[in-house]
Protein backbone atom coordinates (compact mmCIF):
# COMPACT_ATOMS: atom_id res chain seq x y z
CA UNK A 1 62.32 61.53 -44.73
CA UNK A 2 59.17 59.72 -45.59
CA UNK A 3 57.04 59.98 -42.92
CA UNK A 4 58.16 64.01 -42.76
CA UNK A 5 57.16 64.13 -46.58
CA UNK A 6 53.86 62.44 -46.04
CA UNK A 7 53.34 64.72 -42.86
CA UNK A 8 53.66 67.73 -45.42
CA UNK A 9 51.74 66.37 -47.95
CA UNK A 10 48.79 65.58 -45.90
CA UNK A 11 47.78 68.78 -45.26
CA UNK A 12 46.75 68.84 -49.40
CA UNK A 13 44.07 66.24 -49.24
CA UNK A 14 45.86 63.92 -51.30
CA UNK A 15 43.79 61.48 -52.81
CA UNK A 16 46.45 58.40 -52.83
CA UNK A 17 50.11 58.36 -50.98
CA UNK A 18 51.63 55.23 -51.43
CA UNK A 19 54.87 54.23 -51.14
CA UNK A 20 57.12 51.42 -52.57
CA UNK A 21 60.31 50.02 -50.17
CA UNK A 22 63.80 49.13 -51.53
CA UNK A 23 62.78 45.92 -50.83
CA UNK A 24 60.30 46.58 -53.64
CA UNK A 25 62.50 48.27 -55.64
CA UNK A 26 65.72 46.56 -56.05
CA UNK A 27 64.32 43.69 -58.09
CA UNK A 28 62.86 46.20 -60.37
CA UNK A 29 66.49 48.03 -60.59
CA UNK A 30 68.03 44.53 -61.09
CA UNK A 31 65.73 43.62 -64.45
CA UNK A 32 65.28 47.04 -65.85
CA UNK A 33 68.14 49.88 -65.66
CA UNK A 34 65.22 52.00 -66.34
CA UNK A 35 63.45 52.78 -63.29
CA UNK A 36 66.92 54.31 -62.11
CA UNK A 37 64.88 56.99 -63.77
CA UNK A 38 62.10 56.73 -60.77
CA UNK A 39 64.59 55.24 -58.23
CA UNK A 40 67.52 55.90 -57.94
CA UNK A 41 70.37 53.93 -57.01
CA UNK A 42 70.63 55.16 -53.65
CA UNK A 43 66.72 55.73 -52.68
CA UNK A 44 65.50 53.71 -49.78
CA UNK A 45 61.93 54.26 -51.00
CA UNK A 46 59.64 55.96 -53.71
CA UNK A 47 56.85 57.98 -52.78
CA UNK A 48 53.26 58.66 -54.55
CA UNK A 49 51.31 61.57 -54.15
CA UNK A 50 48.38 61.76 -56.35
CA UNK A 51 46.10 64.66 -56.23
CA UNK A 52 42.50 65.76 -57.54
CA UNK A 53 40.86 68.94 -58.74
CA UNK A 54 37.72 70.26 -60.22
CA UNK A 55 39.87 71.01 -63.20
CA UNK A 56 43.31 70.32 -65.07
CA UNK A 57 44.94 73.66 -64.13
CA UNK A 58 43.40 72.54 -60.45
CA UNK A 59 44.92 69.71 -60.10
CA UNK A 60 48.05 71.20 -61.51
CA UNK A 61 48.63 73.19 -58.67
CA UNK A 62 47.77 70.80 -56.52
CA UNK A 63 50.61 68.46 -58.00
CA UNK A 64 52.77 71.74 -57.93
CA UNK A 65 51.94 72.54 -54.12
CA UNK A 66 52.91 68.69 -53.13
CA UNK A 67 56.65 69.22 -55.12
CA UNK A 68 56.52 72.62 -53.56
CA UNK A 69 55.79 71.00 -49.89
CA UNK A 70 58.81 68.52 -49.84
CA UNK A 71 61.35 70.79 -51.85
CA UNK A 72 63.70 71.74 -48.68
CA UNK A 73 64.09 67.38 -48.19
CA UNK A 74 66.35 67.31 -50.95
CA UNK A 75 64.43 63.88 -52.33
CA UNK A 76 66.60 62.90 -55.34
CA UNK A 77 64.45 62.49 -58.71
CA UNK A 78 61.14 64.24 -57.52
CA UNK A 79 59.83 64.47 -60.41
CA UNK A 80 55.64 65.62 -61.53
CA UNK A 81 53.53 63.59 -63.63
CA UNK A 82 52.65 65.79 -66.82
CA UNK A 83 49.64 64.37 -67.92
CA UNK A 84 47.68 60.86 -67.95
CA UNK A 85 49.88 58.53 -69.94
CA UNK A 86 52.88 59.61 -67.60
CA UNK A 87 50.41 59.17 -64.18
CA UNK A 88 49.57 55.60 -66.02
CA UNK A 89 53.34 54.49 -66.42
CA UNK A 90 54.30 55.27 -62.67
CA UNK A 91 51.48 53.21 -60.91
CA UNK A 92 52.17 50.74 -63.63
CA UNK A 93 55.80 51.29 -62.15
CA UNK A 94 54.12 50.19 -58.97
CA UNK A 95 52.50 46.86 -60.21
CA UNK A 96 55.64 45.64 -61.70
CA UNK A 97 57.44 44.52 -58.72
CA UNK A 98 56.09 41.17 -57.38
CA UNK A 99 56.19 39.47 -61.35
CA UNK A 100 60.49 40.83 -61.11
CA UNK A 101 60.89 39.20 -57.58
CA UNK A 102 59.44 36.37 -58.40
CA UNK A 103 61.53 36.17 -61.71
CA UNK A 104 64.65 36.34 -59.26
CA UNK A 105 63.66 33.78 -57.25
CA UNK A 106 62.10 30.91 -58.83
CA UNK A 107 60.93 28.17 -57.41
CA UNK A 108 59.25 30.14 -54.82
CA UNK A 109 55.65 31.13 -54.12
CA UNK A 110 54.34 34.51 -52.71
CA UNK A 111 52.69 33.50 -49.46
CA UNK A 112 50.46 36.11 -48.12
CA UNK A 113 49.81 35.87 -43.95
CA UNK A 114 51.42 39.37 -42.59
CA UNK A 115 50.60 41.42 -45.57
CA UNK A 116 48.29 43.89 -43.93
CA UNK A 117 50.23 45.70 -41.16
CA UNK A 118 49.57 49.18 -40.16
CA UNK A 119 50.73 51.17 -37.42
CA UNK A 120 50.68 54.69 -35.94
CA UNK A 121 52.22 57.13 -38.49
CA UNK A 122 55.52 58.00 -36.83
CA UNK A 123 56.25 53.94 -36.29
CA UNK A 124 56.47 53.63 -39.54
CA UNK A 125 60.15 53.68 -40.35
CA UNK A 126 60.61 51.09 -37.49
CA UNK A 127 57.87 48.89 -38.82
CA UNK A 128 59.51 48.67 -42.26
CA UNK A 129 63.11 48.00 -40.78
CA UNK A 130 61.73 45.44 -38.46
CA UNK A 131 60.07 43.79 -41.21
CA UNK A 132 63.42 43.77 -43.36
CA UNK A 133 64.77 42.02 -40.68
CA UNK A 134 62.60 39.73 -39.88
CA UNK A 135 62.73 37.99 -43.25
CA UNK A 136 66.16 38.49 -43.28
CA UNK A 137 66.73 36.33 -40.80
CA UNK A 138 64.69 33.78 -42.17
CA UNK A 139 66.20 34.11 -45.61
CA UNK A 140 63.14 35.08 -47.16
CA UNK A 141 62.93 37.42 -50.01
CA UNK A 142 59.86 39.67 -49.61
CA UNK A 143 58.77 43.12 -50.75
CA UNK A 144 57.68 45.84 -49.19
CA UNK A 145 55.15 48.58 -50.04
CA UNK A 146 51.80 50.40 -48.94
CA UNK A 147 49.82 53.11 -47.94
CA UNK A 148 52.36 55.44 -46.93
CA UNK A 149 49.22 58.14 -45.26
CA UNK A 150 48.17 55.41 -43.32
CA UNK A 151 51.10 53.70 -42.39
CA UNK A 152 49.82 50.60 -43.66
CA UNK A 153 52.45 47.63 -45.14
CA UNK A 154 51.55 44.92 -47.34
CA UNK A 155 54.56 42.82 -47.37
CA UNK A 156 54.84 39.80 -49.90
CA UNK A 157 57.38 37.06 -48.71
CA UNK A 158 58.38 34.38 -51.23
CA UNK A 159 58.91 31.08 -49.90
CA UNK A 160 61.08 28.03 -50.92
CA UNK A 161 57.61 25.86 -51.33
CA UNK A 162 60.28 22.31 -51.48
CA UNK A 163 61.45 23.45 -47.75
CA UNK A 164 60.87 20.99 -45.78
CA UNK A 165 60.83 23.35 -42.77
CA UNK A 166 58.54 25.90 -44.80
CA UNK A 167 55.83 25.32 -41.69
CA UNK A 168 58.09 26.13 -38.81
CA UNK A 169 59.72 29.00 -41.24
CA UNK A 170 56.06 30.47 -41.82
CA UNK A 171 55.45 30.24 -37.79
CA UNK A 172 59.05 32.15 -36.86
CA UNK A 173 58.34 34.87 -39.27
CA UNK A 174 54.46 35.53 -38.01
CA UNK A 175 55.34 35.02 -34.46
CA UNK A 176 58.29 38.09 -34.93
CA UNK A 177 55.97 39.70 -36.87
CA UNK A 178 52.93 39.87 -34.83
CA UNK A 179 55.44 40.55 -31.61
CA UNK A 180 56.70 43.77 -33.76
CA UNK A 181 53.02 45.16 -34.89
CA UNK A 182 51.83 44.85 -31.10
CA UNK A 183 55.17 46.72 -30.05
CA UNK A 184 54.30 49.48 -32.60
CA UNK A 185 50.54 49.75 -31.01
CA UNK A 186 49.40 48.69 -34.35
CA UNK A 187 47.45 45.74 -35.97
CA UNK A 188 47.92 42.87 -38.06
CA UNK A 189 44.59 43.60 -40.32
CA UNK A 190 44.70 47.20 -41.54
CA UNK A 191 42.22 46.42 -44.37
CA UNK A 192 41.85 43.42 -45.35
CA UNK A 193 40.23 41.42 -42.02
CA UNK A 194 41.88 38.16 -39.97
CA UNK A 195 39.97 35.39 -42.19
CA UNK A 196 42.06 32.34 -41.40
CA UNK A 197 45.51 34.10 -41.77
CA UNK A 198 45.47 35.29 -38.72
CA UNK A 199 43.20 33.34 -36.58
CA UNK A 200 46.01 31.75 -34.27
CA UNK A 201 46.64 35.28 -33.05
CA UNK A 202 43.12 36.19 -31.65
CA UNK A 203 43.47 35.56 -28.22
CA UNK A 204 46.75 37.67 -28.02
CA UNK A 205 45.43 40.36 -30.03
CA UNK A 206 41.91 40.82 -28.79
CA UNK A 207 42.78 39.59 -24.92
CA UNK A 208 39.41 38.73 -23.24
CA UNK A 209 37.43 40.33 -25.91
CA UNK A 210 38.60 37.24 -27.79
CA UNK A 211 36.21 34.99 -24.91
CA UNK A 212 33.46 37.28 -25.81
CA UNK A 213 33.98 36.68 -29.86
CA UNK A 214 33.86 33.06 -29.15
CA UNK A 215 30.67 32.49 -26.94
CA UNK A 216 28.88 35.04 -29.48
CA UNK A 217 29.94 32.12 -32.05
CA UNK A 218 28.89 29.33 -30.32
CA UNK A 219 25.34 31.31 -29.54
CA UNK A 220 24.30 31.99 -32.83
CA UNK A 221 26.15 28.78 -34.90
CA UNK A 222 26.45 26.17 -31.72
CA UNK A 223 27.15 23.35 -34.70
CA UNK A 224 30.39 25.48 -35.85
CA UNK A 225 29.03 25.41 -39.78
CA UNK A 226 29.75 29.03 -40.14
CA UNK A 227 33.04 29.39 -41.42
CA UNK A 228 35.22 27.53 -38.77
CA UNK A 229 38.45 28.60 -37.96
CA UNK A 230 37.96 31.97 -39.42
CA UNK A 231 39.17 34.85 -36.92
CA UNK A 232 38.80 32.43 -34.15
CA UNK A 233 41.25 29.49 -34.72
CA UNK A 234 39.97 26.13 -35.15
CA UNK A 235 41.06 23.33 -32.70
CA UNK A 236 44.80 22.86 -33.29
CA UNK A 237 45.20 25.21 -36.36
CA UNK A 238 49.03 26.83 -36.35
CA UNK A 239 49.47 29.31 -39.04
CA UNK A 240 52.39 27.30 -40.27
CA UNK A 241 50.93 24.20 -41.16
CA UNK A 242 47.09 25.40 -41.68
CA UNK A 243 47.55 28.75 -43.71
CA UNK A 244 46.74 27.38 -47.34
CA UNK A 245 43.51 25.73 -48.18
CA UNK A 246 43.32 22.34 -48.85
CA UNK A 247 43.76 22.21 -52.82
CA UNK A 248 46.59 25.13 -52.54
CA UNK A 249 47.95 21.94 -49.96
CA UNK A 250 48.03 19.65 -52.52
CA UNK A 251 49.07 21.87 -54.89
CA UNK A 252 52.18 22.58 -52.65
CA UNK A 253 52.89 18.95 -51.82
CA UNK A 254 52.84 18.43 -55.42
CA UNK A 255 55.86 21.14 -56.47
CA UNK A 256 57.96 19.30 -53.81
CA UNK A 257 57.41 16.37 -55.08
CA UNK A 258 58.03 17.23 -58.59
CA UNK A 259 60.96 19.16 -57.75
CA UNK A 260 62.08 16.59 -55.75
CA UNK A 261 62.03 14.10 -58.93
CA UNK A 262 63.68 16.41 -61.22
CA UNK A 263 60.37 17.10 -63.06
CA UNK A 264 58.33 20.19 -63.80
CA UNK A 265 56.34 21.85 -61.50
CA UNK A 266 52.73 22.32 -62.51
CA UNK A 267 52.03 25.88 -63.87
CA UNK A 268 48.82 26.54 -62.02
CA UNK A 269 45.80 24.75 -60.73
CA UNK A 270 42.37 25.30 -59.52
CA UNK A 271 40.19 23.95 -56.64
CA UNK A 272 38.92 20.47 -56.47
């Protein structure tokens, strides 16, 4: 039902369609019997469809014309935003769920390495339950949400940072991950770029065009000064071991220690 609602709103130039998973939502149902209101018990997902208009009444029937457009799908608690302040309270509905996961799980940090996924439109329902599964069988809690017109996923796993098997954990999951996306015919970096995140999976992503990448490198920076390891992995980098910088290392080693000694874990820190 979601990618058939998205296909039928597309066709009204939306200017945002973004959708939230359960994933994403049961945390928020868990703290707040509230958003049963937006979500109900039983939805898999929330969709937003925001819409423009030279004017008010234009926009209006815009709005009108997306309810209109998805009315035979029987979506339970489709509901239209009536003016600004109600707009405002649903996308603040939207920014609400990482802070309740991470309430639910504490002692765990949101570690962001397969958060940009996007795939061809109709893959979309597979992409989401593959992802659910993949953490599942990690036992990682994540959440689940994107660009629902693009079929784009950001997905934001929390993980135990005192496990001592959080490297080989962080591997499994991108490994599955990265094996699903290039199933899908889709890509690891739908906006945001490969950076160091995904460097280790150049050469499988990019096949020979990853040769060409490097021996453009080593022409115009032969010393490797120019950000090393980003895109193209460094020498022995493994996303499991080498995703954090170094002070978000230390800061890492030092909640396992802490929590190791029974102490508290520092509330924050900044580079050194």
């Amino acid at each position: 039902d979601l990618v058939l609602a998205v296909e039928r709103v597309r066709p009204l130039d939306p200017s945002g369609v973004e959708f939230l998973d359960r994933t994403f939502l049961d945390p928020l149902r868990a703290s707040d019997p509230s958003v049963s209101d937006v979500a109900p018990p039983g939805a898999e997902a929330v969709l937003f469809v925001e819409v423009e208009g030279a004017s008010n009444d234009a926009a209006a029937a815009r709005a009108r014309g997306a309810l209109e457009a998805v009315a035979d799908l029987a979506l339970p608690g489709a509901r239209l935003a009536r003016n600004e302040a109600e707009a405002r309270g649903l996308w603040a509905f939207r920014r609400g769920a990482s802070p309740a996961l991470v309430r639910r799980h504490p002692g765990r940090a949101p570690l962001q390495f397969v958060e940009d996924c996007a795939v061809p439109p109709g893959a979309l329902p597979e992409l989401l339950r593959g992802l659910r599964a993949a953490f599942d069988r990690a036992q990682v809690p994540a959440a689940l949400f994107g660009h629902a017109g693009e079929s784009h996923v950001h997905a934001n796993p929390l993980f135990d940072v005192a496990d001592p098997d959080l490297p080989q954990r962080i591997e499994r999951v991108a490994e599955e991950v990265c094996g699903l996306v290039d199933r899908l015919g889709g890509t690891l970096s739908g906006e945001h770029g490969d950076g160091l995140a995904r460097a280790a999976f150049a050469r499988r992503r990019f096949g020979d065009a990853a040769a060409f990448f490097a021996e453009v490198r080593r022409t115009c920076d032969p010393d490797g000064l120019l950000n090393p390891g980003k895109i193209l992995p460094a020498a022995g980098w493994t996303t499991g071991s080498d995703l954090r910088h170094p002070w978000e290392r230390r800061l890492l080693a030092r909640r396992r220690a802490s929590r190791a000694s029974g102490g508290r874990e520092p509330a924050a820190a900044a580079p050194a």
